[in-house]
N, C-alpha and C. Protein backbone atom coordinates (compact mmCIF):
# COMPACT_ATOMS: atom_id res chain seq x y z
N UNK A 1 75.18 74.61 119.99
CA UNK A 1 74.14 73.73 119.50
C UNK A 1 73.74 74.14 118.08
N UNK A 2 73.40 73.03 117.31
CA UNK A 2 73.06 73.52 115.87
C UNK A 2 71.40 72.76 116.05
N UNK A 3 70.86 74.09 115.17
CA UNK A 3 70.09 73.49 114.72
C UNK A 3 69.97 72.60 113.01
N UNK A 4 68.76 72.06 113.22
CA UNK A 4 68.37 70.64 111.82
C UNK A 4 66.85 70.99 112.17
N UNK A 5 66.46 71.26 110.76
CA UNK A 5 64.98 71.85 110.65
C UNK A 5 64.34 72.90 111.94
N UNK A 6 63.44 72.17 111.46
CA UNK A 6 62.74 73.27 112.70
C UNK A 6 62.19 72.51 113.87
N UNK A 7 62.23 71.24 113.81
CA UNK A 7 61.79 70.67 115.41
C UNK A 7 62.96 70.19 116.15
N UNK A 8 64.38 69.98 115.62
CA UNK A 8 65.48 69.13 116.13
C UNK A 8 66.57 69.97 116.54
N UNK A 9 67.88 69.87 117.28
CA UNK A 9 68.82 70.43 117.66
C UNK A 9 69.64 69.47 117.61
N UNK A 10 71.60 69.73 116.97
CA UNK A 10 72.16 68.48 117.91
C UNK A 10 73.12 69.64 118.54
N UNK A 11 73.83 68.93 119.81
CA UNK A 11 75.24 69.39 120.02
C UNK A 11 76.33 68.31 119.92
N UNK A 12 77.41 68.59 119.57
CA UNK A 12 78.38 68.02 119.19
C UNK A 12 79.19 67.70 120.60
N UNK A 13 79.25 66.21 121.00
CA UNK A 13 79.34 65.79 122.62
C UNK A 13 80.89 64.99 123.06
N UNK A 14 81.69 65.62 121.12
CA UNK A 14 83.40 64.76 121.09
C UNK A 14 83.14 63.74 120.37
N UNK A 15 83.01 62.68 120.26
CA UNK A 15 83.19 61.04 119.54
C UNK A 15 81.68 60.86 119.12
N UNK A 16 80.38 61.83 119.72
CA UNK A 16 78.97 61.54 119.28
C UNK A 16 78.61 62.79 119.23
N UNK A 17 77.32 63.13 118.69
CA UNK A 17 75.97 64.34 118.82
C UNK A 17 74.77 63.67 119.46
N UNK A 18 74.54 64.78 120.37
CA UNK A 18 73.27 64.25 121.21
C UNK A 18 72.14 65.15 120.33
N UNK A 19 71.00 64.52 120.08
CA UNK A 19 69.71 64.50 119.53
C UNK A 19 68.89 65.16 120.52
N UNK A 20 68.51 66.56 120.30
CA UNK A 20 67.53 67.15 121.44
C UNK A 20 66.21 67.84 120.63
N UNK A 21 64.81 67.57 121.03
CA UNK A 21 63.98 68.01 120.33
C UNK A 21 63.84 69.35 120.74
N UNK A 22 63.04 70.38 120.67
CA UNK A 22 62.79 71.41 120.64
C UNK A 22 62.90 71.98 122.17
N UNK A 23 62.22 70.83 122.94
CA UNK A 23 61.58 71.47 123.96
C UNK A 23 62.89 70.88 124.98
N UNK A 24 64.26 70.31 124.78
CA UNK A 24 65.28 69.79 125.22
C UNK A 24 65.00 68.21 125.06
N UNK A 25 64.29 67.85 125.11
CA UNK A 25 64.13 66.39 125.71
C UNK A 25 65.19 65.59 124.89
N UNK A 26 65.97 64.85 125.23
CA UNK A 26 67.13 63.73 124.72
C UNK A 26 66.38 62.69 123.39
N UNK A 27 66.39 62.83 122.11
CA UNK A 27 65.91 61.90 121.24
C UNK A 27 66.92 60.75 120.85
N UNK A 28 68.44 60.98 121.54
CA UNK A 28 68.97 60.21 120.81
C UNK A 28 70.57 60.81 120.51
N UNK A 29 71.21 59.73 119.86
CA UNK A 29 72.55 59.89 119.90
C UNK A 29 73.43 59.38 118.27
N UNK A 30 74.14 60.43 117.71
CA UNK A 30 75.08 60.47 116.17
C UNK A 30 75.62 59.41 116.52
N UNK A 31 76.28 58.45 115.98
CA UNK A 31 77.46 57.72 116.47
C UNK A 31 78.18 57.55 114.94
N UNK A 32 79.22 57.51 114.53
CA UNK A 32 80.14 56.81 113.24
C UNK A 32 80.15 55.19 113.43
N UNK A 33 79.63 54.47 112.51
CA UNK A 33 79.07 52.88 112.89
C UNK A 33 80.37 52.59 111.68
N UNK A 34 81.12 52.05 112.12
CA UNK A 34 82.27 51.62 111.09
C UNK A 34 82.14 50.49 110.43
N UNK A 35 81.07 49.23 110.65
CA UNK A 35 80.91 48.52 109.68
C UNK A 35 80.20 48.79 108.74
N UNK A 36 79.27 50.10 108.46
CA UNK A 36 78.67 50.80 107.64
C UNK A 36 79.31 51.99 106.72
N UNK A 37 80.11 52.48 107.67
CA UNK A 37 80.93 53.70 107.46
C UNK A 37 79.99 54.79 106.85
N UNK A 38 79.18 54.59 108.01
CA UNK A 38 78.46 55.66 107.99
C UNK A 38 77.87 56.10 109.54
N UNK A 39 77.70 57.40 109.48
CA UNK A 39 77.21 57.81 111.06
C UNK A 39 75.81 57.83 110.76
N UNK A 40 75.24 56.98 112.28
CA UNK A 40 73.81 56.47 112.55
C UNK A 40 73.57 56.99 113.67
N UNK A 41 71.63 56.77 113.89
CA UNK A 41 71.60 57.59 114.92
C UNK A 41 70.74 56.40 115.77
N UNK A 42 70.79 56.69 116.95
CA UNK A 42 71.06 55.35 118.03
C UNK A 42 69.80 56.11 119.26
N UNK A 43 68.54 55.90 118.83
CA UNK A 43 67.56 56.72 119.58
C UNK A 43 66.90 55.97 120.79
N UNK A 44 66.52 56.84 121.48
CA UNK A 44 66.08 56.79 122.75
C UNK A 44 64.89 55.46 122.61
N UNK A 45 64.62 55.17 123.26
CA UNK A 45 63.28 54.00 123.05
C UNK A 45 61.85 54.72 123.32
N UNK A 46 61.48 55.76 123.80
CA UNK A 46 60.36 57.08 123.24
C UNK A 46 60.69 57.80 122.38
N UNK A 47 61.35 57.74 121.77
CA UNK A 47 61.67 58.97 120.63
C UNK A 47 60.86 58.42 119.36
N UNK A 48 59.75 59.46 119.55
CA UNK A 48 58.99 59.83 117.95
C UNK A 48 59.38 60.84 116.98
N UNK A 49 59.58 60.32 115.77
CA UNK A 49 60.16 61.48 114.65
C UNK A 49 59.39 61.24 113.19
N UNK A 50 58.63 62.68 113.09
CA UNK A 50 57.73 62.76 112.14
C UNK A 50 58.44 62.35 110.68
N UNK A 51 58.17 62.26 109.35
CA UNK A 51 58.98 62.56 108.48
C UNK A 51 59.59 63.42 108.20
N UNK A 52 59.02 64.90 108.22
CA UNK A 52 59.89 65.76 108.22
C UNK A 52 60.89 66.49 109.23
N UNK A 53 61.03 65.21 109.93
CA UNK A 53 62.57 65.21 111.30
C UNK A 53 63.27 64.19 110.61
N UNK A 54 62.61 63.21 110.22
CA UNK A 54 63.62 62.73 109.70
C UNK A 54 64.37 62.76 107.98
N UNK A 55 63.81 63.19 107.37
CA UNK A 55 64.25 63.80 106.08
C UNK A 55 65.45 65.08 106.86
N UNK A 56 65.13 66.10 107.31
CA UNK A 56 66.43 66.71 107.86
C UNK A 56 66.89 66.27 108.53
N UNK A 57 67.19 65.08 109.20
CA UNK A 57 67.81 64.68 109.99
C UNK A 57 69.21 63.72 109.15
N UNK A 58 68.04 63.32 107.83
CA UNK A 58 69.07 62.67 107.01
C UNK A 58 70.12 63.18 106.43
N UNK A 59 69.43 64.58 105.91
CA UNK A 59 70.32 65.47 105.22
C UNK A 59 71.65 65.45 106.00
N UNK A 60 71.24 66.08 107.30
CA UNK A 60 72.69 66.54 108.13
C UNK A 60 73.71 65.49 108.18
N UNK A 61 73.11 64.15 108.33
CA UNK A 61 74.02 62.89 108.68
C UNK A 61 74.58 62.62 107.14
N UNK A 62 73.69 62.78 105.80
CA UNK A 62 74.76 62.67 105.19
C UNK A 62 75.64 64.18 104.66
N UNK A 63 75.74 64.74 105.08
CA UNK A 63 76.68 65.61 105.29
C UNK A 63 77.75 65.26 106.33
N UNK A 64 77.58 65.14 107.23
CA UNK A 64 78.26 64.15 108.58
C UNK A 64 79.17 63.51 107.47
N UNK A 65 78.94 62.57 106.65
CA UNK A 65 79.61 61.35 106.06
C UNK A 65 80.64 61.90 104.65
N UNK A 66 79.68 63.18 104.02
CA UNK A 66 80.28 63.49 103.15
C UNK A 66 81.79 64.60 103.37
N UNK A 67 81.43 64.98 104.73
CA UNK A 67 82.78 65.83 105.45
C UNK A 67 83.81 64.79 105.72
N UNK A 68 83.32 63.36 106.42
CA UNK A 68 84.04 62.56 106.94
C UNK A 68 84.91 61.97 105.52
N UNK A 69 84.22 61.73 104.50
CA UNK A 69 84.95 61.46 103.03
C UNK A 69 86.10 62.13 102.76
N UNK A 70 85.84 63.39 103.04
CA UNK A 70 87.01 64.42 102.30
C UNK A 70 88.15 64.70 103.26
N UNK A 71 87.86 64.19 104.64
CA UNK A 71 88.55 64.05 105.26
C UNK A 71 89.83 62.87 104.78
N UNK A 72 89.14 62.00 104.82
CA UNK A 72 89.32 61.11 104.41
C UNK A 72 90.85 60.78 102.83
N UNK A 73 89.78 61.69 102.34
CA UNK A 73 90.30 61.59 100.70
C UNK A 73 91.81 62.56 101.00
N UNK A 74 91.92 63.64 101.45
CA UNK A 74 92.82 64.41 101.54
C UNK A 74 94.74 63.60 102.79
N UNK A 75 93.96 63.18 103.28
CA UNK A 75 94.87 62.35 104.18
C UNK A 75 94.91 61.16 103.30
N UNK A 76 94.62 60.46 102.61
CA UNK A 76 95.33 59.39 102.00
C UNK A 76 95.89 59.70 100.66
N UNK A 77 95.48 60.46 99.62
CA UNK A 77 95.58 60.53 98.56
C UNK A 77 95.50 62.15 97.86
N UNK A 78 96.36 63.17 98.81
CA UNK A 78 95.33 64.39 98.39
C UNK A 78 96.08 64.57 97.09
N UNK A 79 96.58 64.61 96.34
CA UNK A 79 97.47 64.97 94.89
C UNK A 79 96.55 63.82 93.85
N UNK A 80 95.91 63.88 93.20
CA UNK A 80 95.07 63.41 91.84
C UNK A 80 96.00 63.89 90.51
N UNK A 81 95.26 62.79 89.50
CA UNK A 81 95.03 62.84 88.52
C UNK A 81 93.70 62.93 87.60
N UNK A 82 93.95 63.85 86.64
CA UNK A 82 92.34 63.59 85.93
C UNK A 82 93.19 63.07 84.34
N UNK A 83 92.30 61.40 84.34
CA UNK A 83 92.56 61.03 82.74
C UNK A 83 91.51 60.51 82.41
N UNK A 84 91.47 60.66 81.05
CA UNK A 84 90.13 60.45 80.16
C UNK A 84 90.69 59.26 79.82
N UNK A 85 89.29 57.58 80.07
CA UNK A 85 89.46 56.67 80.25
C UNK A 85 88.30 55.74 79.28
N UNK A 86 88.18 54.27 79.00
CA UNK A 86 87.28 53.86 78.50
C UNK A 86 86.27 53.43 79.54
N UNK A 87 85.16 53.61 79.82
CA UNK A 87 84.37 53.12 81.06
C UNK A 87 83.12 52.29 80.39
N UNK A 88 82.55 51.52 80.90
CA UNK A 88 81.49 50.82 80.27
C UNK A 88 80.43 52.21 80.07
N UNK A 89 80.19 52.91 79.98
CA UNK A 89 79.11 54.25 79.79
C UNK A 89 79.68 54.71 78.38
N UNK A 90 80.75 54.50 78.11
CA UNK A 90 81.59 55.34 76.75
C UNK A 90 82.95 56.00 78.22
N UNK A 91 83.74 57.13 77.21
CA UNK A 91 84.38 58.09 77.48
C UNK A 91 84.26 58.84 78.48
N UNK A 92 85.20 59.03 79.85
CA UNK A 92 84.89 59.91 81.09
C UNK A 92 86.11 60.43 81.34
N UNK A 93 86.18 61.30 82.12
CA UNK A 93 87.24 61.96 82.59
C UNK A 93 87.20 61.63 84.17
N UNK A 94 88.48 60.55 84.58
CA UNK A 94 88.35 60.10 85.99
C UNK A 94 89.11 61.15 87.09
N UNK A 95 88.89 60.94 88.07
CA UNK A 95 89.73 61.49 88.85
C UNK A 95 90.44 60.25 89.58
N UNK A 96 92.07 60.07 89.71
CA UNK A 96 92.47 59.27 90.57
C UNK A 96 93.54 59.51 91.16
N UNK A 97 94.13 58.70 92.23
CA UNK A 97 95.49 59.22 92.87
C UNK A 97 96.92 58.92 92.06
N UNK A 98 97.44 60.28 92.59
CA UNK A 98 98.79 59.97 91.91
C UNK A 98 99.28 58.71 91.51
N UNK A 99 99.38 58.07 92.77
CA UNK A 99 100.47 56.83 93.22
C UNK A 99 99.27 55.93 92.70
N UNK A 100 98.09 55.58 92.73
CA UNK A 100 97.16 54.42 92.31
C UNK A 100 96.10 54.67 91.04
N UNK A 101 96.20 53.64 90.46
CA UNK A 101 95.57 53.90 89.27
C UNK A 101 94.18 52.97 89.75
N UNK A 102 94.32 52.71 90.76
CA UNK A 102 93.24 51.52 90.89
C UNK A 102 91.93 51.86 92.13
N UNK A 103 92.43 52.87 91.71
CA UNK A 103 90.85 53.82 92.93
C UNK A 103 90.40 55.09 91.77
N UNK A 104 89.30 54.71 91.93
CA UNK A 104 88.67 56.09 91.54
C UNK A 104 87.62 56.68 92.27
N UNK A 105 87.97 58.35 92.18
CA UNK A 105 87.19 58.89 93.23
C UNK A 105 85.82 59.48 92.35
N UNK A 106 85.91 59.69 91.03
CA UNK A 106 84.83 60.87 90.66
C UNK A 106 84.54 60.38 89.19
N UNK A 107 83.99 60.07 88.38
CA UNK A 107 84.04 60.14 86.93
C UNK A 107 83.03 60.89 86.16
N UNK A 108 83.25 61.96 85.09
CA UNK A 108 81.87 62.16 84.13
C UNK A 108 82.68 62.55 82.74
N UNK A 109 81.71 62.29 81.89
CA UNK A 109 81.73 62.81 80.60
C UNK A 109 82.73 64.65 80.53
N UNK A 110 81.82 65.25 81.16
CA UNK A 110 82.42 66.44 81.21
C UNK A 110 83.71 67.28 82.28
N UNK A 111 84.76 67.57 81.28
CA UNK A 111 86.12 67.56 81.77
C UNK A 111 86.04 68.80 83.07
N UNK A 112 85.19 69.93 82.52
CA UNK A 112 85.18 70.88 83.39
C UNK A 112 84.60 70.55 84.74
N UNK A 113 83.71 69.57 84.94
CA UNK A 113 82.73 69.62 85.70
C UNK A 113 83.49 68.31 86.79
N UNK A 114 84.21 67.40 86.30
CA UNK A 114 85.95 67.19 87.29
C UNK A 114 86.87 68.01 87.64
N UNK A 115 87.12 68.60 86.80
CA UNK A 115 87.91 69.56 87.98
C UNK A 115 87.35 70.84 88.74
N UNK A 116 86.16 70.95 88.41
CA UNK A 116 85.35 71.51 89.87
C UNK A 116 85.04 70.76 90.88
N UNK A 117 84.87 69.43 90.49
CA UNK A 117 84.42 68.77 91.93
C UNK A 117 86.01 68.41 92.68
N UNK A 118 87.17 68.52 91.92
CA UNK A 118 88.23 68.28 92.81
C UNK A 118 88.53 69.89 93.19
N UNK A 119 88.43 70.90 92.61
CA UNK A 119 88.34 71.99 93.69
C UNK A 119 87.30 72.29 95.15
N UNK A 120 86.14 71.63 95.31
CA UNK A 120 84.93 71.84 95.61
C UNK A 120 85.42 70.77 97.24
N UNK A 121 86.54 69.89 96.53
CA UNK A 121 86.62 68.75 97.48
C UNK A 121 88.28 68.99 98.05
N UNK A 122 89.17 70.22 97.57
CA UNK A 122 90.12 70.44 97.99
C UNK A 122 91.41 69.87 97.46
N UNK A 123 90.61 68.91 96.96
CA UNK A 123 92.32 67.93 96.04
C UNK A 123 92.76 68.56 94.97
N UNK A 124 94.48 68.28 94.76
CA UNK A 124 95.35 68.97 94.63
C UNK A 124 95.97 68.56 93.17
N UNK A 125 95.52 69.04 91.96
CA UNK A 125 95.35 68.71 90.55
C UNK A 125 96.96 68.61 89.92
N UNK A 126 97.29 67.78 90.12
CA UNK A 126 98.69 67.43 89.81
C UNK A 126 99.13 67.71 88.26
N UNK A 127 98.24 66.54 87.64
CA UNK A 127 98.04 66.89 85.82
C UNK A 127 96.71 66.28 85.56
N UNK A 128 96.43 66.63 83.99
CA UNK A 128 95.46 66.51 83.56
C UNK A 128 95.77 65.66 82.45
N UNK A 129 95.03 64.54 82.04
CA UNK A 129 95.81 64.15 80.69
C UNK A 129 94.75 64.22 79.28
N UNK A 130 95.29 64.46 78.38
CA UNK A 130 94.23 64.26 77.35
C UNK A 130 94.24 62.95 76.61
N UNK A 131 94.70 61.83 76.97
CA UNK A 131 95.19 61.13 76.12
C UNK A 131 94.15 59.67 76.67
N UNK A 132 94.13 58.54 76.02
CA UNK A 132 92.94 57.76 76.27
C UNK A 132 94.07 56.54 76.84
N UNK A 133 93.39 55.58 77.91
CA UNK A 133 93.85 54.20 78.23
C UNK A 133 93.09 53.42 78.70
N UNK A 134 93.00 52.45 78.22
CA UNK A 134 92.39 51.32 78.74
C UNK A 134 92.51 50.80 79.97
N UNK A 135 90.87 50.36 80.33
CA UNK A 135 91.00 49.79 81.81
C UNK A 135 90.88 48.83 82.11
């Protein structure tokens, strides 16, 4: 069982997380809602949750989503590119997949601070380009 703040618990139940408050009682249930593509939580019809249950409660779920991303990202596309591009902001340094030029996963101004977030996220820095192209 993990805990989330200090009034909540979940355990992890296979395909969901069950929602248990302190004292055990059932608040509720994680689920991955795929027309959202995001995991929601699907509560009991007594379940009261102060704000600060649910502010950590948010946190964890988007963590939930941001694990499920990189999951994600690594099984379809794990080999990137970083090229410096024209973007309506000015000048960025994108991150995209080898094979597609037509997804982008990450963009900023600063070159270093892309290829930390593709270490940070596990993807696999193929090349880097310095050179500019239009989008």
């Amino acid at each position: 069982m993990t805990r989330i703040g200090k009034f909540l618990r979940v355990e992890d139940m296979g395909i969901e997380w069950a929602v248990f408050g302190n004292d055990g009682s059932v608040l509720g249930a994680v689920k991955w809602y795929p027309r959202w593509r995001r995991h929601v939580l699907c509560e009991c019809d007594d379940a009261i949750f102060s704000w600060d249950c649910l502010r950590d409660l948010s946190a964890w779920l988007r963590g939930l989503d941001e694990e499920r991303e990189t999951r994600q990202l690594h099984r379809d596309h794990p080999k990137v590119q970083i090229v410096h591009v024209d973007v309506e902001q000015g000048r960025s340094w994108v991150v995209e997949p080898i094979d597609r030029n037509d997804i982008t996963y990450y963009h900023h101004p600063d070159r270093d601070r892309v290829v930390k977030w593709c270490e940070e996220h596990g993807l696999i820095i193929e090349r880097i380009g310095k050179f500019w192209r239009g989008r």
